[in-house]
N, C-alpha and C. Protein backbone atom coordinates (compact mmCIF):
# COMPACT_ATOMS: atom_id res chain seq x y z
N UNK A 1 31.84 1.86 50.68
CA UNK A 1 32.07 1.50 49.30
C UNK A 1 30.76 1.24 48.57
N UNK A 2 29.84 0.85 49.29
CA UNK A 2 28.11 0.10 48.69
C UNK A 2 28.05 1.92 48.16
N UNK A 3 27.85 2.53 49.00
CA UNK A 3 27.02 3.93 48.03
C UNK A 3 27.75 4.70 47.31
N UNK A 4 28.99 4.26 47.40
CA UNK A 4 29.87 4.99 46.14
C UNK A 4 29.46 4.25 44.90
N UNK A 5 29.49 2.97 44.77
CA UNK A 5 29.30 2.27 43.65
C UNK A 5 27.66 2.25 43.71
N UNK A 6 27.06 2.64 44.34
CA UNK A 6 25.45 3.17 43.83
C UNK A 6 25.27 4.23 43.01
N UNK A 7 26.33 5.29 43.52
CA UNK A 7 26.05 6.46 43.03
C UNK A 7 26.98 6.43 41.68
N UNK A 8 28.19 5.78 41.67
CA UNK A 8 28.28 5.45 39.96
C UNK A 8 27.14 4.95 39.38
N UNK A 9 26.44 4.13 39.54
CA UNK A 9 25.89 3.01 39.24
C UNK A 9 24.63 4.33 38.40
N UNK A 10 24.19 5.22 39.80
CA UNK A 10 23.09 6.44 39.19
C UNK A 10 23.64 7.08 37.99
N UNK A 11 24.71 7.22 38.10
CA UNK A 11 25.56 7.98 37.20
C UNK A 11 25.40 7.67 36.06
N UNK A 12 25.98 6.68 35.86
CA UNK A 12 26.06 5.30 34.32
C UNK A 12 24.00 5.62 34.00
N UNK A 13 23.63 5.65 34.64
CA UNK A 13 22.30 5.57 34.38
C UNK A 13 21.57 6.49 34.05
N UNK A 14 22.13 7.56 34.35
CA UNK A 14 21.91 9.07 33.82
C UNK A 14 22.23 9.51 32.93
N UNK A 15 23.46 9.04 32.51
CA UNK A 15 24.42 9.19 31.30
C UNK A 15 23.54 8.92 30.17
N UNK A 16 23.23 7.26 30.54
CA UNK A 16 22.67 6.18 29.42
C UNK A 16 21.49 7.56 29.28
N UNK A 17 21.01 7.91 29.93
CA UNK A 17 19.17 8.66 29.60
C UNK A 17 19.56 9.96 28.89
N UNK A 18 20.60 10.52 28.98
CA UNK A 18 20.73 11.90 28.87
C UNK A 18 21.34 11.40 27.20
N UNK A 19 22.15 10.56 26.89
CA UNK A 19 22.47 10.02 25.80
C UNK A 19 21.47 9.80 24.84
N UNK A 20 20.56 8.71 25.09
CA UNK A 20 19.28 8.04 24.65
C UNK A 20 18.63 9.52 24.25
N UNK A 21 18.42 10.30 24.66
CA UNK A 21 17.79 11.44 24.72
C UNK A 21 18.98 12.27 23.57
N UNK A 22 19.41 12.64 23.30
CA UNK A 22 20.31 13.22 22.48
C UNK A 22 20.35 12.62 21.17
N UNK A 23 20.34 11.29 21.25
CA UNK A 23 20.81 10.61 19.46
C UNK A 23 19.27 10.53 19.56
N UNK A 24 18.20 10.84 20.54
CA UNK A 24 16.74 10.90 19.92
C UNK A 24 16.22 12.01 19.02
N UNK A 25 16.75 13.34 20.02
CA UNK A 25 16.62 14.52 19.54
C UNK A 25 17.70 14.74 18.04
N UNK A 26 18.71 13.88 18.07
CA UNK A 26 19.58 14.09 16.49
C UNK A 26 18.90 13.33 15.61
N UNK A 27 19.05 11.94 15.86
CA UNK A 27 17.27 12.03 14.90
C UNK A 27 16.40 12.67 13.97
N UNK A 28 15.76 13.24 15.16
CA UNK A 28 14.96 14.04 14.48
C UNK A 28 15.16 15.31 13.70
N UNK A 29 16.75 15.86 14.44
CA UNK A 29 17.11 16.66 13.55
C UNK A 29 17.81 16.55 12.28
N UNK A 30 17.95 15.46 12.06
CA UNK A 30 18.84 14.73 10.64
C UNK A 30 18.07 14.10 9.50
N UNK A 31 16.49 14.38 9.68
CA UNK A 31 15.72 14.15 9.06
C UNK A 31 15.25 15.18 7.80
N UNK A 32 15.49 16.32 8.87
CA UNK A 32 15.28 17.22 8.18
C UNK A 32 13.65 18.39 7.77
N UNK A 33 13.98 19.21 7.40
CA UNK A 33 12.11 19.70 7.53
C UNK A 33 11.35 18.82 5.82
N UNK A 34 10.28 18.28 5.92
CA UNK A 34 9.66 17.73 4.72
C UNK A 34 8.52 18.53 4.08
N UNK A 35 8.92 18.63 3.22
CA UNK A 35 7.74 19.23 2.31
C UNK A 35 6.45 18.95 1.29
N UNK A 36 5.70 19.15 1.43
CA UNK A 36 4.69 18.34 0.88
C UNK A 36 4.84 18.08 -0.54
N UNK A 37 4.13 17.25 -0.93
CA UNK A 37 4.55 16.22 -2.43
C UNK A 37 3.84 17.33 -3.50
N UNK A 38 2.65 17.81 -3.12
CA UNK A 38 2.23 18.61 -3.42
C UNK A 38 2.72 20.10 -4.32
N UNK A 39 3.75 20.35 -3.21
CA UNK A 39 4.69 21.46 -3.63
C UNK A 39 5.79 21.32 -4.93
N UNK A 40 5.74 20.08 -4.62
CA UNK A 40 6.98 19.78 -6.05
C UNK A 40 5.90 19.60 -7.40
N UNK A 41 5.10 18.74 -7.30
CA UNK A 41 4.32 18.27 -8.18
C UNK A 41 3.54 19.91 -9.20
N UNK A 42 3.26 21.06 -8.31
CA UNK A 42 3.19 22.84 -8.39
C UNK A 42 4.16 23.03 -9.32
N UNK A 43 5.19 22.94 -9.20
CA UNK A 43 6.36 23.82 -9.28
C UNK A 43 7.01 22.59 -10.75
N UNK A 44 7.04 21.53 -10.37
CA UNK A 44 6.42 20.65 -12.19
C UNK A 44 6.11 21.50 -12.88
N UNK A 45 4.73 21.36 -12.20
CA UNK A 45 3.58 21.84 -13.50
C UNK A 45 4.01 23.53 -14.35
N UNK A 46 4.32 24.32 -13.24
CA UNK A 46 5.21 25.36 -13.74
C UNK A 46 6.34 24.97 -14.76
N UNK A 47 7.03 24.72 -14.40
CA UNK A 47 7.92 24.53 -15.05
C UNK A 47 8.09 23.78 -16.39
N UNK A 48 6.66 22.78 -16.79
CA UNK A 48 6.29 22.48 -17.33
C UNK A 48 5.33 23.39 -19.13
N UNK A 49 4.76 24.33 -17.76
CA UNK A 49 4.35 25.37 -18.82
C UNK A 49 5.22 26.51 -19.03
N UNK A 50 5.95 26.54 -18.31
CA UNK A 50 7.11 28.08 -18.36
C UNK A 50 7.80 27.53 -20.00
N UNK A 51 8.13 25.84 -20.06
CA UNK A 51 8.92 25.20 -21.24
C UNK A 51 7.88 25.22 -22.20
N UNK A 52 6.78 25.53 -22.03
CA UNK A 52 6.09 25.11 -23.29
C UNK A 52 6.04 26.45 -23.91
N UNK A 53 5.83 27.61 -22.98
CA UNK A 53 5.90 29.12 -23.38
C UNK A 53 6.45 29.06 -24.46
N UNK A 54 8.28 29.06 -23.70
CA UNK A 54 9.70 29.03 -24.44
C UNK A 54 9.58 28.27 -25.59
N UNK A 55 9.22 27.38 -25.38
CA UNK A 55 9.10 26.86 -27.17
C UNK A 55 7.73 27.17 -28.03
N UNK A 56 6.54 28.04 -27.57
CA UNK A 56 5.75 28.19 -28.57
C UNK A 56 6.97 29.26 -28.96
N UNK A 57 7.48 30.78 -28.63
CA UNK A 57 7.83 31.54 -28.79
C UNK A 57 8.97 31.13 -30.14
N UNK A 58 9.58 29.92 -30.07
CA UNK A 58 10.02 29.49 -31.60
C UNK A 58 8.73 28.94 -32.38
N UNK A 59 7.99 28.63 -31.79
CA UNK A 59 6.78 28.12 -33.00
C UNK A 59 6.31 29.32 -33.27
N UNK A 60 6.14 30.49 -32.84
CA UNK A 60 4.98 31.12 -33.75
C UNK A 60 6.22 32.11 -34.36
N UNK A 61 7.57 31.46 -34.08
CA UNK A 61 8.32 32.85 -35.17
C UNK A 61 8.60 34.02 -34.71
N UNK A 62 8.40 34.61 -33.49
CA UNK A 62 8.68 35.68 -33.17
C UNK A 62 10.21 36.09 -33.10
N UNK A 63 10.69 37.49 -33.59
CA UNK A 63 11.91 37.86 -34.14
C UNK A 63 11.98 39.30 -32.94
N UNK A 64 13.98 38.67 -32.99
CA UNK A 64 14.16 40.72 -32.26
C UNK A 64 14.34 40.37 -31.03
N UNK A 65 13.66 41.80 -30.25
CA UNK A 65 13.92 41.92 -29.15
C UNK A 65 12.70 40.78 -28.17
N UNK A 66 11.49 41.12 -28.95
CA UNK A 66 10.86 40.39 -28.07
C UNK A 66 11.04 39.09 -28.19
N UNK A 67 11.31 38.42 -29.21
CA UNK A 67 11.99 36.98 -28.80
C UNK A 67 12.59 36.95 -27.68
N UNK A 68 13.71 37.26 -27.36
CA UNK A 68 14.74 36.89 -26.64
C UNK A 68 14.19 37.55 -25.28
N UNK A 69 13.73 38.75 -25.38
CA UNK A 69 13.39 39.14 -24.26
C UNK A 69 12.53 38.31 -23.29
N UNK A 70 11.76 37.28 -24.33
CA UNK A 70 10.95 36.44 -23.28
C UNK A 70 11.36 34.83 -23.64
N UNK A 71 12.21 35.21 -24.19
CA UNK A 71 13.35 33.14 -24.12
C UNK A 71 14.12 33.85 -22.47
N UNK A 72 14.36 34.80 -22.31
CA UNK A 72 15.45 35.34 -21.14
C UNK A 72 14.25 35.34 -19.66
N UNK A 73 13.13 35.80 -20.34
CA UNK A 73 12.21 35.28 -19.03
C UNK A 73 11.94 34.69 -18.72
N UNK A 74 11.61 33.75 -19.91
CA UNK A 74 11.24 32.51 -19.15
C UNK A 74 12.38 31.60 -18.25
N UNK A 75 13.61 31.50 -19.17
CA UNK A 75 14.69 31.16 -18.77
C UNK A 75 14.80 31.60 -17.08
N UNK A 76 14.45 32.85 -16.77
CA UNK A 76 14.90 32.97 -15.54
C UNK A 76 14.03 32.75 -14.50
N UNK A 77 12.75 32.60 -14.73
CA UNK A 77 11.53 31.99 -13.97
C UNK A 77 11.65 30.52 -13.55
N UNK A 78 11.99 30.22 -14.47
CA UNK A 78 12.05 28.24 -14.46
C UNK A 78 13.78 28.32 -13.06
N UNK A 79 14.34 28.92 -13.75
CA UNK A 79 15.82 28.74 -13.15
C UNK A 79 15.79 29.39 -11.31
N UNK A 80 14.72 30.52 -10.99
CA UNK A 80 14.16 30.92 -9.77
C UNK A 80 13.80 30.09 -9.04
N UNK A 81 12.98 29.14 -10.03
CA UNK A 81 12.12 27.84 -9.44
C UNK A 81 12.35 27.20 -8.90
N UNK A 82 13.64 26.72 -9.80
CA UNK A 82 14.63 25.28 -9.35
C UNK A 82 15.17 26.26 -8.16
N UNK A 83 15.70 26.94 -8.19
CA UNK A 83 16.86 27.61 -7.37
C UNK A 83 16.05 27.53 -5.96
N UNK A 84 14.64 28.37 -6.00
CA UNK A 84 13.90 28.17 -4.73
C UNK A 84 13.09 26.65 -4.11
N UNK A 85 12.58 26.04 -4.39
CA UNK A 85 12.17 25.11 -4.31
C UNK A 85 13.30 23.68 -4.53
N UNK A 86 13.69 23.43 -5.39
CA UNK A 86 14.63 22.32 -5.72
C UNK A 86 15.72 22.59 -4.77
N UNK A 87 16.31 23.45 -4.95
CA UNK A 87 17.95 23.78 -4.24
C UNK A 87 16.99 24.34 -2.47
N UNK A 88 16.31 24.37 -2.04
CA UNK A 88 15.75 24.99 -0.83
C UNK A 88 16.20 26.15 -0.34
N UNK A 89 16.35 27.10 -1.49
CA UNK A 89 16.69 28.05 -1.08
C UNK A 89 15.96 29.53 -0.57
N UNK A 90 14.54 28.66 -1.06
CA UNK A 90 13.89 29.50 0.09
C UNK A 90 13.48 29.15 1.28
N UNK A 91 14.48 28.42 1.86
CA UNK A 91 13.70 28.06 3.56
C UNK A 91 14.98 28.65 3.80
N UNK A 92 16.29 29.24 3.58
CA UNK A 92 17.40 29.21 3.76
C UNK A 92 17.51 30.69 4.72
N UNK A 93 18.66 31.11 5.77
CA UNK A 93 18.29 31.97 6.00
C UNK A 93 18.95 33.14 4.76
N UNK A 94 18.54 34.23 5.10
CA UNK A 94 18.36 35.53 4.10
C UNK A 94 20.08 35.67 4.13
N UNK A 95 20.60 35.11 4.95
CA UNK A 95 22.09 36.29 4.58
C UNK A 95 22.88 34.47 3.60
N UNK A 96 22.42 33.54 4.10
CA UNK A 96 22.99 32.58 2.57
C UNK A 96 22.52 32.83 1.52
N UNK A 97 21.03 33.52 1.03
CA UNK A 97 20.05 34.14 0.01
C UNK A 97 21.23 35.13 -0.67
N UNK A 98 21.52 36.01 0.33
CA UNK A 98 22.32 37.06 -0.48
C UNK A 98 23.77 37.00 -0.73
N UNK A 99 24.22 35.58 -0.07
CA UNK A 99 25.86 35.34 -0.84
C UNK A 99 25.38 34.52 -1.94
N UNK A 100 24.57 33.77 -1.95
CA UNK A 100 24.45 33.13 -3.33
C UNK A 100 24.00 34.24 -4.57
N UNK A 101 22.97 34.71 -4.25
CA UNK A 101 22.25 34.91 -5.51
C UNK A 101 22.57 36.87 -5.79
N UNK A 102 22.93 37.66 -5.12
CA UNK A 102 23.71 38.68 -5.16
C UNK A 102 24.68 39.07 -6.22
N UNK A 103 25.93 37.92 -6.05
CA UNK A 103 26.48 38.05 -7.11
C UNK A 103 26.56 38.08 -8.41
N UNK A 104 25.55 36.51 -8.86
CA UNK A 104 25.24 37.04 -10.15
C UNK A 104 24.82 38.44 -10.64
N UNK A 105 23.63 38.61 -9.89
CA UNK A 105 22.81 40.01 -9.92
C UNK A 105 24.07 41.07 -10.19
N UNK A 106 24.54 41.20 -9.26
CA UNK A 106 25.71 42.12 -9.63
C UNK A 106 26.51 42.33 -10.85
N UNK A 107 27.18 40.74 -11.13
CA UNK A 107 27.59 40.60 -12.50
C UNK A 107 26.19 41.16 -13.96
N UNK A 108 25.53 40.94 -13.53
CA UNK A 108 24.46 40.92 -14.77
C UNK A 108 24.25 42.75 -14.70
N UNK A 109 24.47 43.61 -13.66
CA UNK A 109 24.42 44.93 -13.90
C UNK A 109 25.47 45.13 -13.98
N UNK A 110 26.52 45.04 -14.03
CA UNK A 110 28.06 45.36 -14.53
C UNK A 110 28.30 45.21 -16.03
N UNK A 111 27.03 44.36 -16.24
CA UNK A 111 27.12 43.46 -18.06
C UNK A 111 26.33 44.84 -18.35
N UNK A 112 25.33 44.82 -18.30
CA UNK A 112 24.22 46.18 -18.66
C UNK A 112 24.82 47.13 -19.27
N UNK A 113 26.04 47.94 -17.75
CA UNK A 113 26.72 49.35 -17.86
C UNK A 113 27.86 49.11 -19.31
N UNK A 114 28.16 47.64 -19.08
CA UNK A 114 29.20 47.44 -20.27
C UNK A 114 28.52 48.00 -21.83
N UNK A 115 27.91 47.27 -21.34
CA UNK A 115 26.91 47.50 -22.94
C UNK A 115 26.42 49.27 -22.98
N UNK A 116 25.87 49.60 -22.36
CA UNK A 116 25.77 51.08 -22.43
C UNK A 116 27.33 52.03 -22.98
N UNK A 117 27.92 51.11 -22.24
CA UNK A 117 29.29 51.94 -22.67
C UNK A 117 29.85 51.58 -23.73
N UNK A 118 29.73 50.41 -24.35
CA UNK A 118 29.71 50.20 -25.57
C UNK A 118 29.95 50.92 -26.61
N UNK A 119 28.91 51.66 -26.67
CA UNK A 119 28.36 52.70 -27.89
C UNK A 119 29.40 53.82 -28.09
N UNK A 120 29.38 54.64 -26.56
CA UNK A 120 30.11 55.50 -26.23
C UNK A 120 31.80 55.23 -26.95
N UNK A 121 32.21 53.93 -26.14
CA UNK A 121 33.54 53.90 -26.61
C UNK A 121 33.91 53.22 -27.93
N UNK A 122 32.84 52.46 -28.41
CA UNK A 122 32.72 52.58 -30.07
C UNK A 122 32.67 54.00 -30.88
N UNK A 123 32.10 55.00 -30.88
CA UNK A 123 32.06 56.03 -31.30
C UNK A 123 32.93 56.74 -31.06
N UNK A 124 33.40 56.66 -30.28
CA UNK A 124 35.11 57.62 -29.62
C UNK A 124 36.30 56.91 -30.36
N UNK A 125 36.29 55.86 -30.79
CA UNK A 125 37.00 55.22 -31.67
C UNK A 125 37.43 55.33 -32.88
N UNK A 126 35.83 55.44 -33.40
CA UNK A 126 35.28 56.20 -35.08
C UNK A 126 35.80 57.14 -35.48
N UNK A 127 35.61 58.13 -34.08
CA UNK A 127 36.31 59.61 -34.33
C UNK A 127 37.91 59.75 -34.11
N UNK A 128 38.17 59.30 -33.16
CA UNK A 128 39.53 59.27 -33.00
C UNK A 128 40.48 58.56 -34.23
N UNK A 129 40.16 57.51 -34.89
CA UNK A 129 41.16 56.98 -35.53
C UNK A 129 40.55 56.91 -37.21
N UNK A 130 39.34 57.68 -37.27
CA UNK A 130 38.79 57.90 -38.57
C UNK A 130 38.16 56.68 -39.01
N UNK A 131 36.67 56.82 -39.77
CA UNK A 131 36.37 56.01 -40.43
C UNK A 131 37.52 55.30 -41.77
N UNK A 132 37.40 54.15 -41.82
CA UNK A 132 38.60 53.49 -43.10
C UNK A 132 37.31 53.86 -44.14
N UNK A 133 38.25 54.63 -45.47
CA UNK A 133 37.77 54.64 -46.91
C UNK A 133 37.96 54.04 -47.93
């Protein structure tokens, strides 16, 4: 009976180490990876001047296409930013990269073809049901 209840006794004691050892190693994995202060404080400062762009572009008045064309860039630079850095989506692996950010993309070329077709089925309209006089 003495070395049966030794060899529990090893047991319980192995357990305890192999345990101890596990919520050590979770730990460390629940911490998480850290990134330097540095990196955010970057990506500020970006974002900082990406906003100042966007609003000279109403201060100096610019009209049309190129307005918007670069309120829409900047818009999407700053919004990359956050998306990569803020949201961590660039440490992420590549196939969560492409269920997130895919779709929009997709939607936004489906918007494009709309608009191309636009014209087309505006003008097929014109003709078909006559200009009103």
């Amino acid at each position: 009976m003495t070395n049966a209840a030794v060899h529990v006794e090893g047991q319980q004691h192995s357990l305890h180490t192999h345990l101890h050892d596990a919520l050590a190693s979770k730990a460390t994995h629940t911490e998480g990876q850290q990134h330097p202060i540095k990196l955010y404080l970057v990506v500020w400062g970006w974002l900082f001047v990406l906003s100042t762009c966007s609003y000279l572009v109403d201060y100096f008045g610019l009209h049309g296409y190129l307005r918007w064309s670069l309120i829409l860039l900047f818009m999407v630079l700053k919004a990359g930013l956050i998306v990569a850095v803020f949201m961590h989506m660039a440490w992420e692996r590549l196939a969560l990269v492409y269920a997130i950010l895919l779709p929009p993309v997709l939607v936004l070329v489906f918007v494009a073809i709309m608009v191309f077709e636009s014209d087309y089925t505006h003008l097929i309209r014109v003709i078909f049901f006559g200009s009103p006089t």
